[in-house]
Protein backbone atom coordinates (compact mmCIF):
# COMPACT_ATOMS: atom_id res chain seq x y z
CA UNK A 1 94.81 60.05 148.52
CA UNK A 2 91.12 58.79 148.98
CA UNK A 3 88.51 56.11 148.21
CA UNK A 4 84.86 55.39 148.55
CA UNK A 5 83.02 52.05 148.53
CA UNK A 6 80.09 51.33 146.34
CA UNK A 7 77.10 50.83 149.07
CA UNK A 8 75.62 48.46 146.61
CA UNK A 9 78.11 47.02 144.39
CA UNK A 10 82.14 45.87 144.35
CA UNK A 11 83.10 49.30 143.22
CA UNK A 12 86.10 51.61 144.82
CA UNK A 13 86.50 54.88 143.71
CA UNK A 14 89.67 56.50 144.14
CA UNK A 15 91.41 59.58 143.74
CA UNK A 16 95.06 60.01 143.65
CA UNK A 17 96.72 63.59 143.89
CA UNK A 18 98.30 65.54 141.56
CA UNK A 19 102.39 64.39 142.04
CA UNK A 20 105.44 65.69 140.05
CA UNK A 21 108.26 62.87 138.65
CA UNK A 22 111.41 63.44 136.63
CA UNK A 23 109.30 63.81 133.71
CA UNK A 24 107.12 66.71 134.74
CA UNK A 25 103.62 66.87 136.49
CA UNK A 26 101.61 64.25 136.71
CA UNK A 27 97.99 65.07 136.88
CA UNK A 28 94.95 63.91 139.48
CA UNK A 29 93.76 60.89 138.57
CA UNK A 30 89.56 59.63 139.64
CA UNK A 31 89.22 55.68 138.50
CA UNK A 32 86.77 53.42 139.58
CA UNK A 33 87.80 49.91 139.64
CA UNK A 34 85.59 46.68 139.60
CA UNK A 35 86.68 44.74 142.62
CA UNK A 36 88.12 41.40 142.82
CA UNK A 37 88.97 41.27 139.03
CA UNK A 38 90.62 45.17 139.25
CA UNK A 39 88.92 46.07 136.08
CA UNK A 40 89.22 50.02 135.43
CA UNK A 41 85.73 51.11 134.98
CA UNK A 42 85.75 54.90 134.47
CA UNK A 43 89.05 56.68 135.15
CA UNK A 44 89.19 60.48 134.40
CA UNK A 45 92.58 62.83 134.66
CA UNK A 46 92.19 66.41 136.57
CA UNK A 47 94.26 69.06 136.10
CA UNK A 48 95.20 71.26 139.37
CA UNK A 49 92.75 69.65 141.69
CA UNK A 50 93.77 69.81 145.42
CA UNK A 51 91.10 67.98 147.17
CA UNK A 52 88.26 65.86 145.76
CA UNK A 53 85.10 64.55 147.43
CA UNK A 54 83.33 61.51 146.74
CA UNK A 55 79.67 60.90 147.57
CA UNK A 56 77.60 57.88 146.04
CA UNK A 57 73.99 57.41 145.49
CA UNK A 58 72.49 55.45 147.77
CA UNK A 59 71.84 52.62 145.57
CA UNK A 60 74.91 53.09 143.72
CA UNK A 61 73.87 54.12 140.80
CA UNK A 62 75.81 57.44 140.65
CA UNK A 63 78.45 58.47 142.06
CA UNK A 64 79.60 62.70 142.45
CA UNK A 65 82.70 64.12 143.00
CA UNK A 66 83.47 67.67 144.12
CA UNK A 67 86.76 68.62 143.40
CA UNK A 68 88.80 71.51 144.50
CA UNK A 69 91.61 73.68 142.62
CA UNK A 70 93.42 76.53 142.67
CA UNK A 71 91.17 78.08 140.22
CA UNK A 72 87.67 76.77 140.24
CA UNK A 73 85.44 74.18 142.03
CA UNK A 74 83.31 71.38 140.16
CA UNK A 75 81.02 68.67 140.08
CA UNK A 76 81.12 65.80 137.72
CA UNK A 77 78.69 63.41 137.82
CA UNK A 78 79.12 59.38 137.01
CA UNK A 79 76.54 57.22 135.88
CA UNK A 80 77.63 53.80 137.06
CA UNK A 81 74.86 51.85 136.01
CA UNK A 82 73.28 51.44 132.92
């Protein structure tokens, strides 16, 4: 549904929508993946998000995301650097 590059690093963010399958709902999904290698870094599942907003640090050390439900609206932070 939406990625961001790392401005410093080989890091995409994405987010992929909420999506329903024969099985049920399938929930939001936020994973950052190390880039060429495709490593999964940090991936988080979200429950009734909508929309989500990604904005990274300028020397990539964090990344935030804003996410939007039906219910609420939050932040979560990511620390992508030690």
């Amino acid at each position: 549904m939406d990625f961001s590059w790392s401005p410093t690093d080989a890091i995409l963010a994405l987010f992929v929508s909420e999506s329903i399958d024969a099985g049920g709902a399938i929930p939001a999904l936020v994973k950052l993946v190390q880039i060429p290698c495709k490593e999964p870094l940090i991936e988080k599942k979200l429950s009734s998000v909508s929309k989500c907003k990604m904005y990274w640090q300028s020397n990539g050390e964090y990344l935030a995301m804003k996410a939007d439900s039906n219910t609420n609206n939050f932040v979560e932070l990511f620390q992508i650097k030690d």
